[in-house]
Every structure is written in C-alpha cells, then in structure tokens.
PDB file of N, CA and C in Angstrom:
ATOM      1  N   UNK A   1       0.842  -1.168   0.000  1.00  0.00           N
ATOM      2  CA  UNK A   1       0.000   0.000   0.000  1.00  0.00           C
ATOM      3  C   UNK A   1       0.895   1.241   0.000  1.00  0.00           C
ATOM      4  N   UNK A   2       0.380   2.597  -0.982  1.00  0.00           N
ATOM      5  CA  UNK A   2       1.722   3.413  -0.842  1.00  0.00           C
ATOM      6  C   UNK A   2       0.439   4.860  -0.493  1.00  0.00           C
ATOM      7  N   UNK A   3       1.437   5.522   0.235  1.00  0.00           N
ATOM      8  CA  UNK A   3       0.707   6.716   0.851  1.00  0.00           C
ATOM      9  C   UNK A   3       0.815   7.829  -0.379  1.00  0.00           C
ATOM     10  N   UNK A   4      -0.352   8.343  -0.489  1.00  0.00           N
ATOM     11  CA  UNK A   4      -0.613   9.722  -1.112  1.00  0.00           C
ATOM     12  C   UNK A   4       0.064  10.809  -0.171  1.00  0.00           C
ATOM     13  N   UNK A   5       0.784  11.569  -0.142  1.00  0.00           N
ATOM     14  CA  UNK A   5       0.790  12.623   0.264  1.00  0.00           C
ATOM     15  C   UNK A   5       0.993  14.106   0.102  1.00  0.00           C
ATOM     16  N   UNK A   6       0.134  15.133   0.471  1.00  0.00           N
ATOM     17  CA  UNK A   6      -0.336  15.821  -0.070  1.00  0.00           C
ATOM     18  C   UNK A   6       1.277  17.444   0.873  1.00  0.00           C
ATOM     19  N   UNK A   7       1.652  17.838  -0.089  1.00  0.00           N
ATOM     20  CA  UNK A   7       2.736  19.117   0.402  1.00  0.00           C
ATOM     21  C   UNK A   7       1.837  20.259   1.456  1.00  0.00           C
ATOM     22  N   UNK A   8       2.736  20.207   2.820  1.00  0.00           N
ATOM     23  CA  UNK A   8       1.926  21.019   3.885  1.00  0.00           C
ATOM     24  C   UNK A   8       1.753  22.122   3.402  1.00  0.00           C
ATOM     25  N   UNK A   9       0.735  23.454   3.655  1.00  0.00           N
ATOM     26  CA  UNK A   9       0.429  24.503   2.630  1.00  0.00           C
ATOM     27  C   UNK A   9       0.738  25.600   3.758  1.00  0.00           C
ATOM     28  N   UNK A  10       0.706  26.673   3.169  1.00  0.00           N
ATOM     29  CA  UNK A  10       1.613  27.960   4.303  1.00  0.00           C
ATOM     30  C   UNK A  10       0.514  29.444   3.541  1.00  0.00           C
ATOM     31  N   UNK A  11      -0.555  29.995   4.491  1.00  0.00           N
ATOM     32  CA  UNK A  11      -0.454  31.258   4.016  1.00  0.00           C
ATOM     33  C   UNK A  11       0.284  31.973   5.251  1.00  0.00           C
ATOM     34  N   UNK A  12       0.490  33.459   4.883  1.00  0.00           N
ATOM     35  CA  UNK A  12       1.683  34.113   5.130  1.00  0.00           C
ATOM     36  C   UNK A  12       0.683  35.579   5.307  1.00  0.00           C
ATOM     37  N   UNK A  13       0.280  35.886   6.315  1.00  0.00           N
ATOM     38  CA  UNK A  13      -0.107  37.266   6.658  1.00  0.00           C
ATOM     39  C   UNK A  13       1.094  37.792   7.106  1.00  0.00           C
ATOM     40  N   UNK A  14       1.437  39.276   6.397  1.00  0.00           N
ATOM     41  CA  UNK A  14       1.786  40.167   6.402  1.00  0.00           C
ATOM     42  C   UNK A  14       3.309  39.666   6.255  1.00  0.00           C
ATOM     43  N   UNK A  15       3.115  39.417   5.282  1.00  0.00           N
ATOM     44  CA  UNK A  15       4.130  38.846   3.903  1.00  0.00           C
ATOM     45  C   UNK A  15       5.527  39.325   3.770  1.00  0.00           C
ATOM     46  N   UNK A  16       5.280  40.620   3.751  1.00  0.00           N
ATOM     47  CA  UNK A  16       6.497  41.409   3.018  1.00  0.00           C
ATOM     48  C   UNK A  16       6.909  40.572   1.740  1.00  0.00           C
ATOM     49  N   UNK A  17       7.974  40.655   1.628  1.00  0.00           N
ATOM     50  CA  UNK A  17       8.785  40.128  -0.050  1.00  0.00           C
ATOM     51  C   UNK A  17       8.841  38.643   0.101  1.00  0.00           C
ATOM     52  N   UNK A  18       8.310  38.125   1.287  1.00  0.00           N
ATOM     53  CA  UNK A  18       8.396  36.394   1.133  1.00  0.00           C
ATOM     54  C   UNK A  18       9.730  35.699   1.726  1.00  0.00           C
ATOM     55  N   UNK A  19      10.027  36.775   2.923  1.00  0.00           N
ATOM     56  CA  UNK A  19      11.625  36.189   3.442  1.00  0.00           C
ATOM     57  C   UNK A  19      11.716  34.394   4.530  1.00  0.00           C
ATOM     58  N   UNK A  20       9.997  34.613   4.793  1.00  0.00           N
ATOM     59  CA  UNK A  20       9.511  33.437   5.871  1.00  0.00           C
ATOM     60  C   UNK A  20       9.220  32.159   4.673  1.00  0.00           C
ATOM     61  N   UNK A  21       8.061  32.712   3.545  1.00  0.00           N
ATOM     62  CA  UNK A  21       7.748  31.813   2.644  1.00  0.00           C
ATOM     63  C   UNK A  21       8.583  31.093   2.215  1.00  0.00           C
ATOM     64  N   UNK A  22       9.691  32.361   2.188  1.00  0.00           N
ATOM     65  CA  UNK A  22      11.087  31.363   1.175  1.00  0.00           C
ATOM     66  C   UNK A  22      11.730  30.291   2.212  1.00  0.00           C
ATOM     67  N   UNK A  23      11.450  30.102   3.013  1.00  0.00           N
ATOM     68  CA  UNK A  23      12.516  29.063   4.291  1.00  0.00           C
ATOM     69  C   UNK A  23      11.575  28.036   4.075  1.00  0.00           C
ATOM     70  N   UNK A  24       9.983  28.669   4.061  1.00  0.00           N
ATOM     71  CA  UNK A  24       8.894  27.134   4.484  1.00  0.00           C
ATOM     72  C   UNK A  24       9.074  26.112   2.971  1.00  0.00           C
ATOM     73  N   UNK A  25       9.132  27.255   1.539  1.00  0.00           N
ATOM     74  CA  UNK A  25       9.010  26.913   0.324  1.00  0.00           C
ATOM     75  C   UNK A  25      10.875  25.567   0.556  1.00  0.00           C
ATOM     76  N   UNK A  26      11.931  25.951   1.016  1.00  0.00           N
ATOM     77  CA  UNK A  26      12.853  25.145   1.185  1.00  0.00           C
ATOM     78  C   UNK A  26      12.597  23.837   1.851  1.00  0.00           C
ATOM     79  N   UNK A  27      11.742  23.793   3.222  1.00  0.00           N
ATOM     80  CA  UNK A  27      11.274  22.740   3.617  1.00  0.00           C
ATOM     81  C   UNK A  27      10.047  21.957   3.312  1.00  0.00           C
ATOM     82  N   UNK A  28       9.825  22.108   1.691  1.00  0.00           N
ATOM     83  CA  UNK A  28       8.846  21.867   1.333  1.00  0.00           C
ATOM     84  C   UNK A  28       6.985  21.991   1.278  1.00  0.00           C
ATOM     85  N   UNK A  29       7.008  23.531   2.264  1.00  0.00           N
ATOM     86  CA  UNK A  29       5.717  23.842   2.073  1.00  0.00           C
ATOM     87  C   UNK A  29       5.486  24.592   0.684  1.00  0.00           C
ATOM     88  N   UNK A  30       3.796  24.661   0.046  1.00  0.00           N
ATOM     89  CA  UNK A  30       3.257  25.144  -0.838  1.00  0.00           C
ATOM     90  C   UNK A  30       2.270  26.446   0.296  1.00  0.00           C
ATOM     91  N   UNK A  31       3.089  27.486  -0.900  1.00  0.00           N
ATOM     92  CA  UNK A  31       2.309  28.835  -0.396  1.00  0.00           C
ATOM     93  C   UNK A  31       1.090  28.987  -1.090  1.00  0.00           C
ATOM     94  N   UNK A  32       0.188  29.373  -0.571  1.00  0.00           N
ATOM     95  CA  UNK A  32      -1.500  29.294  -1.105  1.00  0.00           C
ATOM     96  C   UNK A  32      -2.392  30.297  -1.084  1.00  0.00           C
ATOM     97  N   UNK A  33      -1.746  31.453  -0.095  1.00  0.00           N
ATOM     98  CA  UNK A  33      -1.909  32.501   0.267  1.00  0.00           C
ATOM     99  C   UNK A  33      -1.603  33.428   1.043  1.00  0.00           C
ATOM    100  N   UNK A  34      -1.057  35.506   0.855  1.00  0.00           N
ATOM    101  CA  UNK A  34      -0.549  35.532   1.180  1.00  0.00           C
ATOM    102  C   UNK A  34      -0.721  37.650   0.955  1.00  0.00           C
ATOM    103  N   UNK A  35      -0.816  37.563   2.288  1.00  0.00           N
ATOM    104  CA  UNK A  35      -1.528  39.487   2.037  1.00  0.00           C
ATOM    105  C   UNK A  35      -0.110  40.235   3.094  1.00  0.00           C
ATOM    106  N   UNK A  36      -0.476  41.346   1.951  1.00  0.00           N
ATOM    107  CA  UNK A  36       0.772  42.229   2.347  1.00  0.00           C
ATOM    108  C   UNK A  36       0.395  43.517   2.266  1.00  0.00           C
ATOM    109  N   UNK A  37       0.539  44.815   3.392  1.00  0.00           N
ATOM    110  CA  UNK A  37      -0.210  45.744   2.808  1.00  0.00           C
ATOM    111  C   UNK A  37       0.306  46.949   2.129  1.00  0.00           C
ATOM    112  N   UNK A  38       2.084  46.695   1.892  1.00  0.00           N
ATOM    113  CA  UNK A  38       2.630  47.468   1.078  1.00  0.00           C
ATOM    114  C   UNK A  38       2.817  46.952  -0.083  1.00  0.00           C
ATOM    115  N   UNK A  39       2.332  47.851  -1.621  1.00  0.00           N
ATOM    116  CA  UNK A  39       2.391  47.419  -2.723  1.00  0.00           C
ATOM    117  C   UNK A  39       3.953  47.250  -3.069  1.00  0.00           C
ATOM    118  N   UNK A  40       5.095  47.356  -2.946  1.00  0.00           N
ATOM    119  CA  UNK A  40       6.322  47.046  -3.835  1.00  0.00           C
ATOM    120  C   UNK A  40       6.785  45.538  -2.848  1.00  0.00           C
ATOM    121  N   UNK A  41       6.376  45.607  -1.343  1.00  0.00           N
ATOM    122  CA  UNK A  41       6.612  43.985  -1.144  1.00  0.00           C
ATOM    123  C   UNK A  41       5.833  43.191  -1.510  1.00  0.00           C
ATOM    124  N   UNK A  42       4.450  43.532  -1.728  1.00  0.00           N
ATOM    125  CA  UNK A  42       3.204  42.065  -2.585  1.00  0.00           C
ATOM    126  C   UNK A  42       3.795  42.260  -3.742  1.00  0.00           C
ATOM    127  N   UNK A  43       4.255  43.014  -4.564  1.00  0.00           N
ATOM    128  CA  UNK A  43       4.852  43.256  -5.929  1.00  0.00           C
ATOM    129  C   UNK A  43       6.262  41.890  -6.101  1.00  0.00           C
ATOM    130  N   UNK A  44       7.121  41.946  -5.108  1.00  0.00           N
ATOM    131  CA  UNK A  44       7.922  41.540  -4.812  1.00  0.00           C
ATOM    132  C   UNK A  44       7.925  39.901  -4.468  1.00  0.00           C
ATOM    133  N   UNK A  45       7.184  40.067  -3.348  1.00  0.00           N
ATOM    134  CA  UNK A  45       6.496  38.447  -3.200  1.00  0.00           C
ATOM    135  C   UNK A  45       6.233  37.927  -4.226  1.00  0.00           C
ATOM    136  N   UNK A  46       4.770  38.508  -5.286  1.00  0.00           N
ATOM    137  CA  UNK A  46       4.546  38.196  -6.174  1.00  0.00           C
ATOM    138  C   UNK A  46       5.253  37.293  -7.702  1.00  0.00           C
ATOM    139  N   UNK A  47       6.553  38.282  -7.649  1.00  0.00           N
ATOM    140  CA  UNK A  47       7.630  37.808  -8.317  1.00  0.00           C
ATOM    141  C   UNK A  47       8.324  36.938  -7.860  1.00  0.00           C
ATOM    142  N   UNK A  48       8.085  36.485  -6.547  1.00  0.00           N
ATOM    143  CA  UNK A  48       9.131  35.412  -5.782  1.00  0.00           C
ATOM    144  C   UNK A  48       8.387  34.409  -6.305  1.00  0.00           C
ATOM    145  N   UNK A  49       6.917  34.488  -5.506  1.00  0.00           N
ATOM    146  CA  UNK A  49       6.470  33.026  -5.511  1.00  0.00           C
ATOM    147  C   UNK A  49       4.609  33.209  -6.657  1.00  0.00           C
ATOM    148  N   UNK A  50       4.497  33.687  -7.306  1.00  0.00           N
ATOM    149  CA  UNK A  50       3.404  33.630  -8.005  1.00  0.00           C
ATOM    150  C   UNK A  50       2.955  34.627  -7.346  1.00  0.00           C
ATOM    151  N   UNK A  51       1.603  35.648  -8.561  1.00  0.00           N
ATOM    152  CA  UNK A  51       1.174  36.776  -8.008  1.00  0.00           C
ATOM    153  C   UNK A  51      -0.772  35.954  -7.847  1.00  0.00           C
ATOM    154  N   UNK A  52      -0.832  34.877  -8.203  1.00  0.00           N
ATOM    155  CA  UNK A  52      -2.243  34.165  -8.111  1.00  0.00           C
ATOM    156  C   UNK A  52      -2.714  33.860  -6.911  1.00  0.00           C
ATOM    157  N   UNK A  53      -1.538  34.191  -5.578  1.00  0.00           N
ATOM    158  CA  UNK A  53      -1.865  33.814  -4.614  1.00  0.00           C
ATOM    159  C   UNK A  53      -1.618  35.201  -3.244  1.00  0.00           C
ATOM    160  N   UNK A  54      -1.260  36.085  -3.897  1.00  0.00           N
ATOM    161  CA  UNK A  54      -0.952  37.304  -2.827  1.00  0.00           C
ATOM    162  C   UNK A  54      -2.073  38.369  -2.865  1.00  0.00           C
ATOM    163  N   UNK A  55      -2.616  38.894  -1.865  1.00  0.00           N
ATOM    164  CA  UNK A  55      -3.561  39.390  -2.049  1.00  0.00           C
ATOM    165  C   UNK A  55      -2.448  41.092  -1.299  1.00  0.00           C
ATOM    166  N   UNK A  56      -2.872  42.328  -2.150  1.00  0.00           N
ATOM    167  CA  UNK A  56      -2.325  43.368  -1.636  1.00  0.00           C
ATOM    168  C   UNK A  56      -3.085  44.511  -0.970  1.00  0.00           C
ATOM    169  N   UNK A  57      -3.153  44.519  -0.035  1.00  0.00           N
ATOM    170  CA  UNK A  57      -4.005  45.327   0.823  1.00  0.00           C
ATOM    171  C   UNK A  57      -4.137  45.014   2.417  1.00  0.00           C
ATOM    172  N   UNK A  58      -4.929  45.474   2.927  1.00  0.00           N
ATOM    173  CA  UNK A  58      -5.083  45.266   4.639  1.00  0.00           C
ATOM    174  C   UNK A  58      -5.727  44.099   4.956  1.00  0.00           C
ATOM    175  N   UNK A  59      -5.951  43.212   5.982  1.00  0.00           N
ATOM    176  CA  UNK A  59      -6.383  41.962   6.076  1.00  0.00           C
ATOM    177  C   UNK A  59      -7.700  42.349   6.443  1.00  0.00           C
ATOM    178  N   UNK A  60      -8.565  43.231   6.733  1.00  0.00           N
ATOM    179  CA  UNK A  60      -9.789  43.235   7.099  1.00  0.00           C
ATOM    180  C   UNK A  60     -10.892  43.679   5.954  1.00  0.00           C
ATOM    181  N   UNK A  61      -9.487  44.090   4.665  1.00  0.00           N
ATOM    182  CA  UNK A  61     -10.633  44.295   3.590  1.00  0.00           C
ATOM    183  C   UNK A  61     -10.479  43.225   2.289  1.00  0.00           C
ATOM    184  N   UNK A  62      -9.545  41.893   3.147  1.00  0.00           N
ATOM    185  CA  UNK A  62      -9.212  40.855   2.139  1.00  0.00           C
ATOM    186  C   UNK A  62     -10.487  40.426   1.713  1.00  0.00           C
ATOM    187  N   UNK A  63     -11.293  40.006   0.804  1.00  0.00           N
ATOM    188  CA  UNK A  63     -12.450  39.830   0.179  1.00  0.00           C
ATOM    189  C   UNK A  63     -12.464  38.008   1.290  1.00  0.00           C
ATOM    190  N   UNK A  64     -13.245  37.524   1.311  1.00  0.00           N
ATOM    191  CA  UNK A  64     -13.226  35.918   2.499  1.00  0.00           C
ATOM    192  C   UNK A  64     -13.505  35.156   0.601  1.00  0.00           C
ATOM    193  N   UNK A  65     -14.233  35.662  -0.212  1.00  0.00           N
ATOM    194  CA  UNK A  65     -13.968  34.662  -1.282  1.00  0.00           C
ATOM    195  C   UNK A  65     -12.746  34.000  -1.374  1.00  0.00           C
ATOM    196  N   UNK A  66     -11.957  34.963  -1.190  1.00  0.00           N
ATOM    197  CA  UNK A  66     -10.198  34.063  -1.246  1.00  0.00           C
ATOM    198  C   UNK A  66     -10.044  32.948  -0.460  1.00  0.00           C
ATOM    199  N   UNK A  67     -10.769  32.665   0.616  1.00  0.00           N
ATOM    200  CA  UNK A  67      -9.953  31.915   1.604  1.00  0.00           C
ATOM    201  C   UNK A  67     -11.455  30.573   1.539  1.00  0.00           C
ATOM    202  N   UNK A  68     -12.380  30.646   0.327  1.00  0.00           N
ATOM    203  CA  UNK A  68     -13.292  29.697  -0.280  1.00  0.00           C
ATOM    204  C   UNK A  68     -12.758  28.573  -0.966  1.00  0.00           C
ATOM    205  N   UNK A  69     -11.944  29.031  -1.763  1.00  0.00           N
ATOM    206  CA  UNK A  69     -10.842  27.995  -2.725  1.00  0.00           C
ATOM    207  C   UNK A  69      -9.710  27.393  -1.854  1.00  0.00           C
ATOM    208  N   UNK A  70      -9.579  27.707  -0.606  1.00  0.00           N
ATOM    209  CA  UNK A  70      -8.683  26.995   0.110  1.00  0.00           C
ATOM    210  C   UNK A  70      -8.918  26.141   0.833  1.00  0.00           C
ATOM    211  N   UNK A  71     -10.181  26.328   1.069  1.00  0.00           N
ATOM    212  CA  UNK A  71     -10.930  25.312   2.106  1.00  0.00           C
ATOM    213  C   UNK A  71     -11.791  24.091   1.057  1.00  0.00           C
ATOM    214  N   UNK A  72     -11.540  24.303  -0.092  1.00  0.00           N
ATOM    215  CA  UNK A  72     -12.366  23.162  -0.796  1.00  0.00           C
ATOM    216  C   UNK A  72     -11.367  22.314  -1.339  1.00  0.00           C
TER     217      UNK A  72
END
C-alpha cells in the first residue's frame, strides 16, 4: 500500500517580499496565500512566488472569497 501525500500549505499574513515563505518553500511547504499591505513587497512576493496567490491590501478588507478555494 503506498501513501498519497499531499505538500503542507503555508499562508503568510503580512508577507512582506516572502523572506519566511522562502525558508517554508525550502522545507517543502506550498504557499497558497498571502496578504501584504505594502504594494512594492506584494509586488515583490509576487515575483518570488506567483502573483495568483498574494492578495495586496489590509487583512480586514481581504475579500473571504479568497480563503473559499482553500478550504475546498
């Protein structure tokens, strides 16, 4: 019998350029989501690790649709 296993997933409030993401992304986590509320570090992040998953703005006006696709 062989195990499926699925890569532990990491969102990342208050992001900056992805200096934490980048250590978890080394030990094999998948980043999934990830809000930052200065635009040149979500800019930055973005370019690190995909911009499909960074949301840029304050966490209380993050839309909750985002965090729908994570839970399914």
């Amino acid at each position: 019998m062989s195990l499926v296993t699925k890569p532990l997933t990491l969102i990342d409030l208050f992001a900056g350029c992805g200096g934490m993401t980048s250590g978890f992304v080394q030990q094999g986590f998948e980043p999934v989501f990830a809000v930052e509320h200065d635009l040149h570090a979500a800019a930055t992040y973005g370019a690190n690790f995909g911009e499909e998953h960074v949301y840029w703005g304050t966490s209380p006006t993050c839309p909750t649709t985002r965090f729908q696709r994570l839970t399914s």
